[in-house]
Protein backbone atom coordinates (compact mmCIF):
# COMPACT_ATOMS: atom_id res chain seq x y z
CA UNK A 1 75.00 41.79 104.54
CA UNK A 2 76.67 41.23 108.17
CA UNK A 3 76.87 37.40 107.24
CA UNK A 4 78.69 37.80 103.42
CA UNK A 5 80.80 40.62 104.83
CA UNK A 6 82.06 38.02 107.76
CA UNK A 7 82.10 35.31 105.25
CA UNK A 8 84.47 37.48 103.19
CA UNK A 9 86.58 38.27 105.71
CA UNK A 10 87.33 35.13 107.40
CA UNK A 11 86.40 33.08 104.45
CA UNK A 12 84.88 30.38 105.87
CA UNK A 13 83.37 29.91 109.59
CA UNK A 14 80.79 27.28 111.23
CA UNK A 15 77.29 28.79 112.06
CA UNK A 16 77.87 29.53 115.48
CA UNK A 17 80.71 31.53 114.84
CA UNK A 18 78.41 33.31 112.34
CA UNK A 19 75.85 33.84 114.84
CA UNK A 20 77.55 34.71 117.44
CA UNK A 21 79.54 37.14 115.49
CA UNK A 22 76.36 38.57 113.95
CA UNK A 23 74.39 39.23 117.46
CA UNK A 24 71.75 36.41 116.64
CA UNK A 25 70.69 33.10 117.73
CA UNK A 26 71.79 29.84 116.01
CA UNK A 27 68.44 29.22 114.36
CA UNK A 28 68.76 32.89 112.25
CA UNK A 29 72.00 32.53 111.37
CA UNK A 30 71.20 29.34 109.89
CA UNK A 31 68.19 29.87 108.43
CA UNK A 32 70.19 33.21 106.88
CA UNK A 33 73.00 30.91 105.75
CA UNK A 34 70.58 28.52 103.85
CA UNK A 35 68.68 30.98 102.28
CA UNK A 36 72.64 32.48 100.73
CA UNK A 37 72.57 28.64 99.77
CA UNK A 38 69.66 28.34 97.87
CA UNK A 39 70.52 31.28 95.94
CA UNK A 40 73.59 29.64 95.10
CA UNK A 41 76.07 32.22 97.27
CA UNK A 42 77.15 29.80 99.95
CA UNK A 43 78.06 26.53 100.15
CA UNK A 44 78.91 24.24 103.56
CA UNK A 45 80.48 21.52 104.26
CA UNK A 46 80.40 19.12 107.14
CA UNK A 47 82.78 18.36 109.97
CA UNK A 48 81.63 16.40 112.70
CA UNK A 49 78.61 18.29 113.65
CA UNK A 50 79.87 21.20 112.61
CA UNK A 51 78.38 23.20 109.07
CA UNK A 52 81.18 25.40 108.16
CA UNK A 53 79.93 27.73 105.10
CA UNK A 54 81.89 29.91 102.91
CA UNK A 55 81.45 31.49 99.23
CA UNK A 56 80.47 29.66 96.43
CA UNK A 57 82.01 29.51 93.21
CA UNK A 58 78.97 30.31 91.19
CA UNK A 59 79.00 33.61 89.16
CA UNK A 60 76.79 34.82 91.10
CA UNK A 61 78.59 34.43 94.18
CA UNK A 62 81.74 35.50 92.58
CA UNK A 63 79.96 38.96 91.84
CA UNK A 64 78.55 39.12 95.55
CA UNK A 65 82.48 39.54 96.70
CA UNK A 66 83.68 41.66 93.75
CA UNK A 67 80.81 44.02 95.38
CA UNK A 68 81.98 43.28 98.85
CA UNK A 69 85.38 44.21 98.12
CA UNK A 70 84.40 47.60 96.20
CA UNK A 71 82.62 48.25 99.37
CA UNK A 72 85.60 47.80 101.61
């Protein structure tokens, strides 16, 4: 929840900035961020070296914000 919440704030953000913000080490984060992936939540994209993720726009990621911004 600490990762979609971020990734709905700031919209988009590479997985250090995740993890860092989060309290965790790179490898969680990104093993987090792949798992919102697979489940078709997340997407990335590549820049450099850099794996910047950010919502989807699947239903089911579309329905994962709706929920997020209720809960703000």
């Amino acid at each position: 929840m600490k990762i979609l919440k971020l990734l709905f704030r700031y919209g988009q953000l590479n997985t250090s900035d995740v993890a860092s913000r989060v309290g965790v080490n790179y490898e969680s984060a990104l093993r987090n961020l792949r798992l919102l992936e697979i489940e078709g939540i997340v997407k990335h994209r590549l820049s450099g070296r850099s794996r910047f993720f950010r919502f989807d726009n699947s239903l089911k990621a579309k329905a994962t914000m709706k929920l997020l911004e209720a809960w703000e």
